[in-house]
Each structure stands twice: as C-alpha cells, then as structure tokens.
PDB file of N, CA and C in Angstrom:
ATOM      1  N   UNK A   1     -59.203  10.503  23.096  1.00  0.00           N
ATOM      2  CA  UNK A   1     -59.418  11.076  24.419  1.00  0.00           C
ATOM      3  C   UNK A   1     -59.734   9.976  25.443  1.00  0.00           C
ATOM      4  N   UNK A   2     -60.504   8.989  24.828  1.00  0.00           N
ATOM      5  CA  UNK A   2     -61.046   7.880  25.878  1.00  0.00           C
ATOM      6  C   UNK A   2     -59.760   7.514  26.268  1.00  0.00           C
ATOM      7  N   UNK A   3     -58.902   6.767  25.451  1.00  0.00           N
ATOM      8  CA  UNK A   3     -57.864   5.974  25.550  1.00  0.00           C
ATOM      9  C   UNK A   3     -56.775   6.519  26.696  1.00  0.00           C
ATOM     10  N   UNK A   4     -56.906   8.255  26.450  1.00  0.00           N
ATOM     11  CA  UNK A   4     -55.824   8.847  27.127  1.00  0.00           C
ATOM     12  C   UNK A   4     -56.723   8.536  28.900  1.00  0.00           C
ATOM     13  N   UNK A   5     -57.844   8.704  29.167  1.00  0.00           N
ATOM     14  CA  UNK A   5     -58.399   8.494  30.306  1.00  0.00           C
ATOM     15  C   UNK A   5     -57.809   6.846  30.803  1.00  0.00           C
ATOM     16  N   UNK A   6     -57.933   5.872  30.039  1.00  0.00           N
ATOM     17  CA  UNK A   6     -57.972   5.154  30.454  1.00  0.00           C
ATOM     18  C   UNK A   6     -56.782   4.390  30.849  1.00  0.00           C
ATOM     19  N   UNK A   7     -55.595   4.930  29.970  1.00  0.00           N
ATOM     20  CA  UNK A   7     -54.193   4.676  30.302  1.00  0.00           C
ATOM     21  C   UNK A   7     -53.942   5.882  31.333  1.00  0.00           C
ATOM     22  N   UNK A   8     -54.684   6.411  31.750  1.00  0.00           N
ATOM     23  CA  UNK A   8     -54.431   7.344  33.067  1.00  0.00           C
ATOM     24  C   UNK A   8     -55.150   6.027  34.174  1.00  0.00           C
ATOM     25  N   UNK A   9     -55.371   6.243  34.071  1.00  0.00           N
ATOM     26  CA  UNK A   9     -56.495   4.946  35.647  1.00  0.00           C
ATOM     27  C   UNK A   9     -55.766   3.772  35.271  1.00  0.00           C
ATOM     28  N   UNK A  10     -55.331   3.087  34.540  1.00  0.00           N
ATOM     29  CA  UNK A  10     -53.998   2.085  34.392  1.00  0.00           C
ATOM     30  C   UNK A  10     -52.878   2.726  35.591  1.00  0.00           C
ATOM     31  N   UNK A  11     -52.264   3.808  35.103  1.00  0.00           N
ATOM     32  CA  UNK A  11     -51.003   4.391  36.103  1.00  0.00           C
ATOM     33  C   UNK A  11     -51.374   4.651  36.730  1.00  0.00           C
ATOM     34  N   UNK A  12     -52.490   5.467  37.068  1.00  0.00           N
ATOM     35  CA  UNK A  12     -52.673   5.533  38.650  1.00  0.00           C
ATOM     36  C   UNK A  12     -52.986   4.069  39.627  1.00  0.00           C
ATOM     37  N   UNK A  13     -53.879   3.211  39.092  1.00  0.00           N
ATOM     38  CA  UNK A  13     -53.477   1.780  39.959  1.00  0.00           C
ATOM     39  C   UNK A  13     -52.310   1.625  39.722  1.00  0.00           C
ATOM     40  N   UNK A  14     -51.869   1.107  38.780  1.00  0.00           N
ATOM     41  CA  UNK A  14     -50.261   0.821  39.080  1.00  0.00           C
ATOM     42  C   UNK A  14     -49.441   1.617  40.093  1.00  0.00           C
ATOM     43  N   UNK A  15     -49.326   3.086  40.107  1.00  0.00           N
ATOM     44  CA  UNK A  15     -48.609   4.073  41.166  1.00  0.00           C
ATOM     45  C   UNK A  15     -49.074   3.499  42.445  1.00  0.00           C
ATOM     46  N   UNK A  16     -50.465   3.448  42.782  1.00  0.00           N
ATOM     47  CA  UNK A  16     -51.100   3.142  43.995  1.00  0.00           C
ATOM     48  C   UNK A  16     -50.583   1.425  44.734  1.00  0.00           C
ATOM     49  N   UNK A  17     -50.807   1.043  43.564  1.00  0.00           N
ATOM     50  CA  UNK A  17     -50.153  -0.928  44.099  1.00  0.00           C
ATOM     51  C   UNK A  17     -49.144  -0.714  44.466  1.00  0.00           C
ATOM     52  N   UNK A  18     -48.181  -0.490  43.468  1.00  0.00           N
ATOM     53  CA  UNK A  18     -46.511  -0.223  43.856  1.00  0.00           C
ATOM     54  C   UNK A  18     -46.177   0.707  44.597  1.00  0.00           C
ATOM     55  N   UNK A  19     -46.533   1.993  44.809  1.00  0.00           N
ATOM     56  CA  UNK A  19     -46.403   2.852  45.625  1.00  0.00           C
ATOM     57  C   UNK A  19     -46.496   2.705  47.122  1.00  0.00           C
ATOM     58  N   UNK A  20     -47.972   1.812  47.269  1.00  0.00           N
ATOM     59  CA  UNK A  20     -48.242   1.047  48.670  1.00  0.00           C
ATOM     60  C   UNK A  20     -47.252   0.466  49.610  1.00  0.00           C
ATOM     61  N   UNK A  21     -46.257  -0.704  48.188  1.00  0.00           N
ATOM     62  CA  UNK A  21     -45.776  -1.370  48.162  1.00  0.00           C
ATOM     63  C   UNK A  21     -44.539  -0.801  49.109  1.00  0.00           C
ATOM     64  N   UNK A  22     -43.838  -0.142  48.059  1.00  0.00           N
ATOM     65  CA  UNK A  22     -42.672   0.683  48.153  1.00  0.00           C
ATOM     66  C   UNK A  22     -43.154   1.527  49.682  1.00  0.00           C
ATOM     67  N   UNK A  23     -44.360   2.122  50.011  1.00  0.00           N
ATOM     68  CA  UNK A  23     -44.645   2.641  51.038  1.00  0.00           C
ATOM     69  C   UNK A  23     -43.951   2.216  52.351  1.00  0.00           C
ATOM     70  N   UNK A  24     -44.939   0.793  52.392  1.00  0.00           N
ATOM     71  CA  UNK A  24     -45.108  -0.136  53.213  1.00  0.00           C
ATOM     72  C   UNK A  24     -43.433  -0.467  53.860  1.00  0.00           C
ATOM     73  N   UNK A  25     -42.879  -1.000  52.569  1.00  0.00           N
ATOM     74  CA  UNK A  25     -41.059  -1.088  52.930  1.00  0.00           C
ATOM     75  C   UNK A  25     -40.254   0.312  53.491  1.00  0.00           C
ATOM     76  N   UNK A  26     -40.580   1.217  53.048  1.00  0.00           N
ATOM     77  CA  UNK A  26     -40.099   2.608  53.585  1.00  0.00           C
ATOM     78  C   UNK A  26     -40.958   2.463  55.273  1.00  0.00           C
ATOM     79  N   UNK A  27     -41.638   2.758  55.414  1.00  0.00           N
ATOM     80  CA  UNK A  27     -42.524   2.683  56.767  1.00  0.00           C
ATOM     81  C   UNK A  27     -41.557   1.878  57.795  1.00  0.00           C
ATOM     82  N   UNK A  28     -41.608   0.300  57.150  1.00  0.00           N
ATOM     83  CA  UNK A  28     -40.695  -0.793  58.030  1.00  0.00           C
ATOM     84  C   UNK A  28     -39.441   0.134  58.116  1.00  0.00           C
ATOM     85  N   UNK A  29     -38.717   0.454  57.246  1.00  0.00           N
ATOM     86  CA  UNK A  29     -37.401   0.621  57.488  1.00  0.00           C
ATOM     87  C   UNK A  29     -37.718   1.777  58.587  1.00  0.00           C
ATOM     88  N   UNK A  30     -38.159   2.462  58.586  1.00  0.00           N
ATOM     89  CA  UNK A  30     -38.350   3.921  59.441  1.00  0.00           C
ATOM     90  C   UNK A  30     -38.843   3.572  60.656  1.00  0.00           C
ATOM     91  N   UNK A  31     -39.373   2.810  61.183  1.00  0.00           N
ATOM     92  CA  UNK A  31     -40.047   2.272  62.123  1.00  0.00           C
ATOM     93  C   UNK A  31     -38.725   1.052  62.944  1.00  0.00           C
ATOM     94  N   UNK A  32     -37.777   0.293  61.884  1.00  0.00           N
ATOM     95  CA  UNK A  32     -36.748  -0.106  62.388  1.00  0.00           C
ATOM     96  C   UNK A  32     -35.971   0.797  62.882  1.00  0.00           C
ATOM     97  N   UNK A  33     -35.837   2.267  62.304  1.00  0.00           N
ATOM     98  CA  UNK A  33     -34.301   2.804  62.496  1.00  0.00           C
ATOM     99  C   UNK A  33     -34.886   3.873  63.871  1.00  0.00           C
ATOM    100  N   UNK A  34     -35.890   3.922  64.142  1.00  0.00           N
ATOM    101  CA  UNK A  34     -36.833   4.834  65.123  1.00  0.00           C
ATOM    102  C   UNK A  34     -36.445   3.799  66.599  1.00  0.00           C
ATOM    103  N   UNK A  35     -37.003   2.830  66.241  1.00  0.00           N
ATOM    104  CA  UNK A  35     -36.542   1.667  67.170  1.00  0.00           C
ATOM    105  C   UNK A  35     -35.184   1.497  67.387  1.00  0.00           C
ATOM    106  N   UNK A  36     -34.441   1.292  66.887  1.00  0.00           N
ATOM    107  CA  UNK A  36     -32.973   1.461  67.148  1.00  0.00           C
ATOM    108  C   UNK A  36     -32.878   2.519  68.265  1.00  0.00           C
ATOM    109  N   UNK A  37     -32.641   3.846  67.228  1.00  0.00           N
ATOM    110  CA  UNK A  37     -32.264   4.868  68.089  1.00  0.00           C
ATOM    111  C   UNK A  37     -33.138   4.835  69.138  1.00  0.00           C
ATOM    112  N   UNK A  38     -33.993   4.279  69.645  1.00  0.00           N
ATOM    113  CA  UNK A  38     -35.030   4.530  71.283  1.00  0.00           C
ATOM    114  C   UNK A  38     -34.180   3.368  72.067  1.00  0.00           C
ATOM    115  N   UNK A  39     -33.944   2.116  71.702  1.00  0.00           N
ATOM    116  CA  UNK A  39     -32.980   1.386  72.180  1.00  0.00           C
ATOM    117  C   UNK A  39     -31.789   1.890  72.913  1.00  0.00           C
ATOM    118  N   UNK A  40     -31.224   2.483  71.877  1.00  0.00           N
ATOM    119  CA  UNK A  40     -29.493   3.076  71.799  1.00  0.00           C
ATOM    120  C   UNK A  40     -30.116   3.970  73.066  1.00  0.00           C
ATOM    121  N   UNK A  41     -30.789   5.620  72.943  1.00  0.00           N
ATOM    122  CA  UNK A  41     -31.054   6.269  73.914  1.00  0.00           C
ATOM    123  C   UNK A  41     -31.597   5.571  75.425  1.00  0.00           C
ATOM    124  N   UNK A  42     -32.037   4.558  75.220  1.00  0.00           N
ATOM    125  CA  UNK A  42     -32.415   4.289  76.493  1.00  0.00           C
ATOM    126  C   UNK A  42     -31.297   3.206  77.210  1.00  0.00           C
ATOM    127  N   UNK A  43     -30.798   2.625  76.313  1.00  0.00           N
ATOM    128  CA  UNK A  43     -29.256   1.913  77.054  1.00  0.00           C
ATOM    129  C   UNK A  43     -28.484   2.927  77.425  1.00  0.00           C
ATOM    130  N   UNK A  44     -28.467   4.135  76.543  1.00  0.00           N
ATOM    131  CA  UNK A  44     -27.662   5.131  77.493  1.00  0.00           C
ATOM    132  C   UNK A  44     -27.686   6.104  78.537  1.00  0.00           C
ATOM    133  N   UNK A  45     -29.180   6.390  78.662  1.00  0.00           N
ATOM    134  CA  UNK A  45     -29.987   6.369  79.726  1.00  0.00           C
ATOM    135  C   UNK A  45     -29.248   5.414  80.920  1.00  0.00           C
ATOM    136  N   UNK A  46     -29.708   4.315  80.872  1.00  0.00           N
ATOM    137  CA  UNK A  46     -29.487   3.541  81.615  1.00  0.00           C
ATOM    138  C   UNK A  46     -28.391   3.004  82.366  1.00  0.00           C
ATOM    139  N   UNK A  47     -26.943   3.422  81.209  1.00  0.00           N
ATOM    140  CA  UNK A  47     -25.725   3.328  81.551  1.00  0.00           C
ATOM    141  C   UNK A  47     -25.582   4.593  82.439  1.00  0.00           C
ATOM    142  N   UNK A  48     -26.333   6.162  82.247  1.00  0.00           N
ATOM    143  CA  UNK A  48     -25.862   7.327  82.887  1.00  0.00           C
ATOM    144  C   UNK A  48     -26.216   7.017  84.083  1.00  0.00           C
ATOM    145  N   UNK A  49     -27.540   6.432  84.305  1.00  0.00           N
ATOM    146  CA  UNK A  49     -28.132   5.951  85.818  1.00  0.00           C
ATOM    147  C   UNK A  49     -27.461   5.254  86.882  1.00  0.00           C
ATOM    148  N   UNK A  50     -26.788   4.381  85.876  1.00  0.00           N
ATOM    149  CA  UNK A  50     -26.161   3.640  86.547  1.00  0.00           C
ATOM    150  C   UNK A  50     -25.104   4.366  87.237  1.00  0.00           C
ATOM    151  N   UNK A  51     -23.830   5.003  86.462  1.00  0.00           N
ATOM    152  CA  UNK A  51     -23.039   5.744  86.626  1.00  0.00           C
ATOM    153  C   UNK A  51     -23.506   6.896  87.958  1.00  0.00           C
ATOM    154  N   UNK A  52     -24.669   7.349  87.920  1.00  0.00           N
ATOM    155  CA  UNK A  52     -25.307   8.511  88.764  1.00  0.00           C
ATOM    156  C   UNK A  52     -25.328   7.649  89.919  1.00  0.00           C
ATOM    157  N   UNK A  53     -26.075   6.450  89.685  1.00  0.00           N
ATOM    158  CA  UNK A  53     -26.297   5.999  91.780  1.00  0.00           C
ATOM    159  C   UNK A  53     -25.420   4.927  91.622  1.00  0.00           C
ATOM    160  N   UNK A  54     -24.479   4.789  91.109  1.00  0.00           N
ATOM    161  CA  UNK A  54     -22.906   4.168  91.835  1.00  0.00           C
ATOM    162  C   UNK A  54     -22.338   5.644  92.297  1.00  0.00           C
ATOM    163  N   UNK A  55     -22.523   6.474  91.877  1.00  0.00           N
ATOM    164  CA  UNK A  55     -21.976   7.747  92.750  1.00  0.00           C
ATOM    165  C   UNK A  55     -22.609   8.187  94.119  1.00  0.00           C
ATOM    166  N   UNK A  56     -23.980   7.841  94.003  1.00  0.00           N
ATOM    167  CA  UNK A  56     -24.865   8.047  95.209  1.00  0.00           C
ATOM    168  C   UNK A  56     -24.306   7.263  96.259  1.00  0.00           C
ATOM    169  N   UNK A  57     -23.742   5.944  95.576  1.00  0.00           N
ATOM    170  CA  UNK A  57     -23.752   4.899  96.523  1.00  0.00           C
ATOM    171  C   UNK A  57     -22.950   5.229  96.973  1.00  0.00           C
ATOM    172  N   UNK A  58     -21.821   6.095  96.501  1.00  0.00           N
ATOM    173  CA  UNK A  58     -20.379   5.866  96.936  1.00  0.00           C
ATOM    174  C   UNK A  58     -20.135   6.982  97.857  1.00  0.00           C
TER     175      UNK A  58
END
C-alpha cells in the first residue's frame, strides 16, 4: 500500500514538471497565434480606413 502511495506522488510530480512544461509551450504557441490574428485584424482595419477616407477625400 505504501509503495502504491508513493509511486503515486512520483507521477504526480512528474505530470506537474512536464505538464508545466508542455503547458508553458502550449500557452506560447496560443499567445503567438492570438497575436497574429490581432495583427492580421488590425492591418485590415487599417487597410479598410484607408480605403474609407481616400473615399472621403475624393
């Protein structure tokens, strides 16, 4: 019974280190691809604006 406790608290640090780990890289990637698309939307934003008061202007 001890043994089974204690190779439990083994995997659970292990899950927790690596899991962090693996977290941490998921997070970045999600946080890159969030960033992207706010980029992308706001260049196109910016292209519609443009498009809108070159019409104003015109």
């Amino acid at each position: 019974m001890e043994v089974l406790f204690i190779f439990l608290f083994i995997a659970i640090v292990f899950a927790i280190y690596y899991g962090n780990s693996i977290l941490q890289i998921g997070i970045y990637k999600l946080i890159s691809n969030v960033k992207d698309k706010l980029e992308n939307t706001v260049a196109e934003q910016k292209e519609k604006q443009g498009q809108t008061d070159k019409r104003e202007k015109l």
